[in-house]
Protein backbone atom coordinates (compact mmCIF):
# COMPACT_ATOMS: atom_id res chain seq x y z
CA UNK A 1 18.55 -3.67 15.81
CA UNK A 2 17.88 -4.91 12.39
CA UNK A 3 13.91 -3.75 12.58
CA UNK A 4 15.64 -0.55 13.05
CA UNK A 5 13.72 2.54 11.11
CA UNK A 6 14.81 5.22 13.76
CA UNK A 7 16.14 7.97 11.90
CA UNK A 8 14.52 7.37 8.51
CA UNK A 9 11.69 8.97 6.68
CA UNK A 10 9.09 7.43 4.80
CA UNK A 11 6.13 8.64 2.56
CA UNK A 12 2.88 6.97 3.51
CA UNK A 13 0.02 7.25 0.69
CA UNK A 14 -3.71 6.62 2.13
CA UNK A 15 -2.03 7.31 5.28
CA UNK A 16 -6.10 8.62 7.01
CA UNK A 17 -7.71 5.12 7.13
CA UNK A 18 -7.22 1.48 7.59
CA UNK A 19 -3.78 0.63 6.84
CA UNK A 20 -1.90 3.40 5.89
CA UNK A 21 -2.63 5.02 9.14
CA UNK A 22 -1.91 2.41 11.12
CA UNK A 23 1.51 2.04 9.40
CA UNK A 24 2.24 5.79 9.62
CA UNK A 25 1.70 5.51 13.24
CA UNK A 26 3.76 2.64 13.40
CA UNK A 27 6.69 4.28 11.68
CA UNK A 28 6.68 7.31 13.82
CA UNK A 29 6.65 4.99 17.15
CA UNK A 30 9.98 3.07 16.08
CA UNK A 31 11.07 6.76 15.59
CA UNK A 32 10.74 7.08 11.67
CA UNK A 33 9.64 10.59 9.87
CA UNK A 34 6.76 10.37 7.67
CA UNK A 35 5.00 12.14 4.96
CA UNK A 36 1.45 11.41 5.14
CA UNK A 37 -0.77 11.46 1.97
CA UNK A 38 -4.03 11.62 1.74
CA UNK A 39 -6.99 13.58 -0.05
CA UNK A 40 -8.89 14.29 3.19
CA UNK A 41 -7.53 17.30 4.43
CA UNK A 42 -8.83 17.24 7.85
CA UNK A 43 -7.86 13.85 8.49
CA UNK A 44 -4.32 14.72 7.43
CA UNK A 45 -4.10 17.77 10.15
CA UNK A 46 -5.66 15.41 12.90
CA UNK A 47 -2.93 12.83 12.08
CA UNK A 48 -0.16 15.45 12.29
CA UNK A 49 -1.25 16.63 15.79
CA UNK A 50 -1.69 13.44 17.18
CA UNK A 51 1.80 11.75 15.87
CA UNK A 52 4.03 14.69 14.68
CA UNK A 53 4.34 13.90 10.69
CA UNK A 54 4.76 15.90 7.67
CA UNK A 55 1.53 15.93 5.96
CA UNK A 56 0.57 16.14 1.99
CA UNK A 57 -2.63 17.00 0.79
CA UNK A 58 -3.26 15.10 -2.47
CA UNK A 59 -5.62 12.96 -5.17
CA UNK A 60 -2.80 10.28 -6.56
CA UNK A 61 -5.00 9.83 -8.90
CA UNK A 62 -4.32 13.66 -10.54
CA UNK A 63 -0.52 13.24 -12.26
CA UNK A 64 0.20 16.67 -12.33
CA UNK A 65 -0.73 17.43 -8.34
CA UNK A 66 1.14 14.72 -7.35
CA UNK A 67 4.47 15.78 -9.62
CA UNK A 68 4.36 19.29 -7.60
CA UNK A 69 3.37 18.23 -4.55
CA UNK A 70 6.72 15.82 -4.27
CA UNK A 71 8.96 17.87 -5.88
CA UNK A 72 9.97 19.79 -2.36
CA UNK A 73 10.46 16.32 -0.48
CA UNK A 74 13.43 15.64 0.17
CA UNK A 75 15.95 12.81 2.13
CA UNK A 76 13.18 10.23 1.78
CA UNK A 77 14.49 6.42 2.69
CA UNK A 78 11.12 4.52 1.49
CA UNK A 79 7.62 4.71 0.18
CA UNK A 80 4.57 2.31 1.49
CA UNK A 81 1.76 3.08 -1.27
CA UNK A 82 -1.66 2.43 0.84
CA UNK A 83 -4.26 3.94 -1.18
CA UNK A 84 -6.98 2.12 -2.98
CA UNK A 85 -10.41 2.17 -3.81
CA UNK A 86 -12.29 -0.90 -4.77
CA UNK A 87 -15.63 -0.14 -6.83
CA UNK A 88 -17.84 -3.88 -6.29
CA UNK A 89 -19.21 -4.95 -9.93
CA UNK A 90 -19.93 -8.47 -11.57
CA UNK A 91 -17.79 -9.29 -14.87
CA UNK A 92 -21.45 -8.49 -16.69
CA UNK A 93 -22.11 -5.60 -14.98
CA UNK A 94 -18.98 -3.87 -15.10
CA UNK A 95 -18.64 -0.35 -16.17
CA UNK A 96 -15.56 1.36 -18.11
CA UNK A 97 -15.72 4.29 -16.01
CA UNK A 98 -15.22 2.34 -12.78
CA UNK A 99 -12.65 0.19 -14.21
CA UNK A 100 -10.66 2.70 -15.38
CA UNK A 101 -10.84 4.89 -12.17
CA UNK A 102 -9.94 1.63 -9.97
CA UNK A 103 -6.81 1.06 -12.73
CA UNK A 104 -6.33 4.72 -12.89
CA UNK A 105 -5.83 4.97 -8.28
CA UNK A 106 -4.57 1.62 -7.76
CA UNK A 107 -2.17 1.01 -10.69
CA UNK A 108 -1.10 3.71 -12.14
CA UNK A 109 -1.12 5.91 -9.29
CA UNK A 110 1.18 3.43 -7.24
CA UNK A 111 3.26 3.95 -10.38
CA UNK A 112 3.39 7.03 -10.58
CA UNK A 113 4.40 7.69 -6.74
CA UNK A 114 7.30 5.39 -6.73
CA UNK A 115 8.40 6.45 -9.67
CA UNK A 116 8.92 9.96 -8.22
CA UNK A 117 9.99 8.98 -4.48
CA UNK A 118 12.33 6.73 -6.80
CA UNK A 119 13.56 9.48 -8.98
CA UNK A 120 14.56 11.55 -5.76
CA UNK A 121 16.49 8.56 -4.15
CA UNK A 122 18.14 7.98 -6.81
CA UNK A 123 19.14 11.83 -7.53
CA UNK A 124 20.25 12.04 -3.86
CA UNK A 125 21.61 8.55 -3.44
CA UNK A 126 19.81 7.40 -1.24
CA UNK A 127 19.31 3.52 -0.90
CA UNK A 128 15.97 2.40 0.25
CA UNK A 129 12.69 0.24 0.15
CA UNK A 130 9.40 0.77 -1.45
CA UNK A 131 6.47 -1.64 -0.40
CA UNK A 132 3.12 -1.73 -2.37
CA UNK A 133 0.08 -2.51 -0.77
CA UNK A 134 -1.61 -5.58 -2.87
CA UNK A 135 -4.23 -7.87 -2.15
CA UNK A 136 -4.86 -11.42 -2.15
CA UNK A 137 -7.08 -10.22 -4.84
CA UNK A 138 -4.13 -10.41 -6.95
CA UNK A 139 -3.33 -14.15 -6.69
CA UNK A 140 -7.00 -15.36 -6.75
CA UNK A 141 -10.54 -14.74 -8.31
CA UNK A 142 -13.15 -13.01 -5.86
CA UNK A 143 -16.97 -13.12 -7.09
CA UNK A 144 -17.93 -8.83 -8.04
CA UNK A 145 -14.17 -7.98 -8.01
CA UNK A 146 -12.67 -7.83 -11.32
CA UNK A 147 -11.69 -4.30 -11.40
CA UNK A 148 -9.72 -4.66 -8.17
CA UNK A 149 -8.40 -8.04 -8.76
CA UNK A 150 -7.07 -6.34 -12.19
CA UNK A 151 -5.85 -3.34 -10.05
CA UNK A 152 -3.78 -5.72 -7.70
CA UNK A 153 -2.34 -8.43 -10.30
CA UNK A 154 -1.02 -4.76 -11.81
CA UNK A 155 0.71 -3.23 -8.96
CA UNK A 156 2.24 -6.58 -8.11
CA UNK A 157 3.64 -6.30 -12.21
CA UNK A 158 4.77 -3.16 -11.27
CA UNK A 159 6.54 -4.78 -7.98
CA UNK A 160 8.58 -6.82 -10.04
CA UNK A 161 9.53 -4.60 -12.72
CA UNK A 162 10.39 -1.88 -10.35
CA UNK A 163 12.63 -4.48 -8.41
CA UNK A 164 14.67 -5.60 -11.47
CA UNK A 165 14.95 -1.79 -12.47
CA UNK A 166 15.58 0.03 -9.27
CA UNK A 167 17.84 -2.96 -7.22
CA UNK A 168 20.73 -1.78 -9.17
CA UNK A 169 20.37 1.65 -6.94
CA UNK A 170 20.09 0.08 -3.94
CA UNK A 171 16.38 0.63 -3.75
CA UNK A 172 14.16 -2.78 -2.68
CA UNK A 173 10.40 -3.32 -3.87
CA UNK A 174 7.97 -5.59 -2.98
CA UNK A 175 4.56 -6.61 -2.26
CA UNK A 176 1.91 -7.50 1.05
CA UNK A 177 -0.91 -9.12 -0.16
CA UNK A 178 -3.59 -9.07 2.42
CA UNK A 179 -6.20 -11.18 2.80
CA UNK A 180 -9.66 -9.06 4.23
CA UNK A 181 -8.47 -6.38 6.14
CA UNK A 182 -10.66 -5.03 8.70
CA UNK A 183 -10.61 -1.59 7.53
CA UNK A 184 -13.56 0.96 6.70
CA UNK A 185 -13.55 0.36 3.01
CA UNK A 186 -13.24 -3.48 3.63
CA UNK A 187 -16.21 -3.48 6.11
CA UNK A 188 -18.40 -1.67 3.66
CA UNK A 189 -17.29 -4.71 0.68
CA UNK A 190 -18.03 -7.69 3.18
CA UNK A 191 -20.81 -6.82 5.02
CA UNK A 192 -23.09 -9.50 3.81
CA UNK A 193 -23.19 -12.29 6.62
CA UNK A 194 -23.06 -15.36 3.99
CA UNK A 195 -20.03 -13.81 1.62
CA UNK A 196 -18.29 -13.47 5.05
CA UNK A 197 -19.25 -16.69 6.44
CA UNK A 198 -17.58 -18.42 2.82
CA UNK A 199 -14.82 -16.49 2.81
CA UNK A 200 -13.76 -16.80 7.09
CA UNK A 201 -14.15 -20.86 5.95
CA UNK A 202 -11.30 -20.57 3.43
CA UNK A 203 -8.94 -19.26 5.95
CA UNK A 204 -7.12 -21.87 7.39
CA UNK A 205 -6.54 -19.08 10.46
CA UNK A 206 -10.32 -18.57 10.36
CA UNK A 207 -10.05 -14.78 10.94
CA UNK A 208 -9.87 -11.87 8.68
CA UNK A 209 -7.06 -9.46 9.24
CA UNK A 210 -6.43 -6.44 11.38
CA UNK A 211 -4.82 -3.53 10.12
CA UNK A 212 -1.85 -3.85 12.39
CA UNK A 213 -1.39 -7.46 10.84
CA UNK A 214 -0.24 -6.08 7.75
CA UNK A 215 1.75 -2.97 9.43
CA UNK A 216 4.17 -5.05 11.02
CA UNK A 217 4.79 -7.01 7.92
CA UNK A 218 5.23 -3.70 6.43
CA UNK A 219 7.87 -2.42 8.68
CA UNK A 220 9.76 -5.69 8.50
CA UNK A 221 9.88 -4.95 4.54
CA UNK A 222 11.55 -1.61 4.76
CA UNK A 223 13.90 -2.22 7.58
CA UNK A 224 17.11 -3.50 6.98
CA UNK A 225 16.11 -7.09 8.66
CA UNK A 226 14.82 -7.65 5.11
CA UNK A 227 18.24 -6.39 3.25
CA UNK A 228 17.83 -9.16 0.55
CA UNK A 229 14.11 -9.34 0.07
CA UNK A 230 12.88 -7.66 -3.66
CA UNK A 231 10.07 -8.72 -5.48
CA UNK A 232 8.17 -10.98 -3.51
CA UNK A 233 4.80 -10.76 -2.99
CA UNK A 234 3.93 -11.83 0.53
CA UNK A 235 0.47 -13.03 0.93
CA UNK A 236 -0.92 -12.03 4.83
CA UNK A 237 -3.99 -14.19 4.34
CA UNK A 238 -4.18 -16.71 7.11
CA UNK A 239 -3.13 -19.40 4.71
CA UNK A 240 -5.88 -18.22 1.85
CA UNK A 241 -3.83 -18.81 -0.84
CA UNK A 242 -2.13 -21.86 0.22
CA UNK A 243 -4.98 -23.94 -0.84
C-alpha cells in the first residue's frame, strides 16, 4: 500500500530512452498518469500508443518552450527529471561550448522544470515529490568527464536547496545517483573494453546497472513509503562509492 502511485500523475523528462522510459512505463503499470517529455517527437507518439500517457514535445534546454509548454498541465503530484547529455572531454581538452551546453541541459534545465512543476503544486496545493536523476559522477572524479561530473554535483545542489525551500509545501526532493547505467547514451561513453574492465572492478556488485535498477528506486522516492525522505542523494552504484 505504501508504494502506492495509483491515481497520481507525474511528469517524466527524457522519458524516450534509457531511464526515463523505463520509469514512465513503470509509473503507468502501478496505475500512475504521466506526462512524457522528450525532444524526439516520434518517440513520444510511439510511447503514448504503447502505454497510454500524455505526451510533451520539448528541448528543456530552450526556457521559453518549456514555460509554455507547462503552463496547461495541471493536477501534477511529482516530477522525475531524466534528461541528460554527457559530451566526453579531458580537463585539457575541454571546450566552453560543450560545457556550457552539458550545464545549460543538465543543471539548469532540471532547474528550471521543477521550478515550474513546483510553482503549479504549490498554486494548486498539491503536496508531492520531485526526484532528480544524478550520477555517481557527482560524488566522484571519472577520467574525460568534467563537464558531467560538474553537471551532476549541480543538480544534486539544486536537490538540497529545493528540499529546504519547497518541504515547507509539502513537496519532497531528492536525488538517485547511478552508477553506469546500461542505457544508449551510456553504451556509447563505455564502450572501450579496458575503461569498462576498470570500472566493473570497482564495483563491489561487479555489474553495471540496468535501467530498471534505478526505476524502482525511483518509484520508492515518490511514493508515500518514502514520506520522510528529502534531500538525500542515494547512490545506486553497486557499492562504487562506498570505497
Amino acid at each position: 500500500m505504501l508504494f502506492d502511485v495509483a491515481k497520481r500523475k507525474y511528469v517524466v523528462t527524457g522519458a524516450t530512452s534509457g531511464i526515463g522510459e523505463v520509469t514512465a512505463r513503470l509509473l503507468r503499470s502501478c496505475g500512475a498518469a504521466v506526462v512524457a517529455v522528450g525532444r524526439q517527437k516520434d518517440k513520444l507518439a510511439l510511447l503514448k500508443e504503447e502505454i497510454g500517457c500524455e505526451t510533451l514535445v520539448l528541448d528543456i534546454a530552450d526556457d521559453r518552450a518549456m514555460e509554455v509548454a507547462l503552463q496547461d498541465v495541471r493536477g501534477i503530484d511529482g516530477l522525475v527529471n531524466c534528461s541528460g547529455i554527457s559530451v566526453l572531454e579531458n580537463s585539457l581538452a575541454l571546450t566552453s561550448e560543450n560545457f556550457d551546453r552539458v550545464m545549460q541541459v543538465n543543471a539548469r534545465g532540471t532547474a528550471m522544470m521543477s521550478r515550474h512543476v513546483a510553482a503549479t503544486m504549490i498554486r494548486e496545493g498539491r503536496s508531492g515529490s520531485i526526484v532528480n536523476v544524478s550520477s555517481q559522477a557527482a560524488l566522484v572524479a571519472l577520467d574525460d568527464h568534467l563537464a558531467y561530473c560538474a553537471s551532476k554535483a549541480a543538480m544534486d545542489a539544486i536537490t538540497r536547496v529545493m528540499c529546504a525551500e519547497l518541504g515547507p509545501h509539502r513537496i519532497r526532493v531528492n536525488s538517485v545517483n547511478p552508477t553506469v547505467t546500461l542505457t544508449p547514451m551510456a553504451l556509447q561513453a563505455w564502450a572501450d573494453p579496458e575503461k569498462n574492465r576498470r570500472v566493473l572492478e570497482a564495483i563491489p556488485l561487479r555489474k553495471f546497472a540496468a535501467p530498471e535498477d534505478v526505476a524502482a528506486p525511483i518509484l520508492f522516492l515518490l511514493s508515500d513509503a518514502a514520506a520522510m525522505i528529502s534531500g538525500v542523494s542515494l547512490p545506486i552504484d553497486g557499492g562504487y562509492t562506498s570505497q
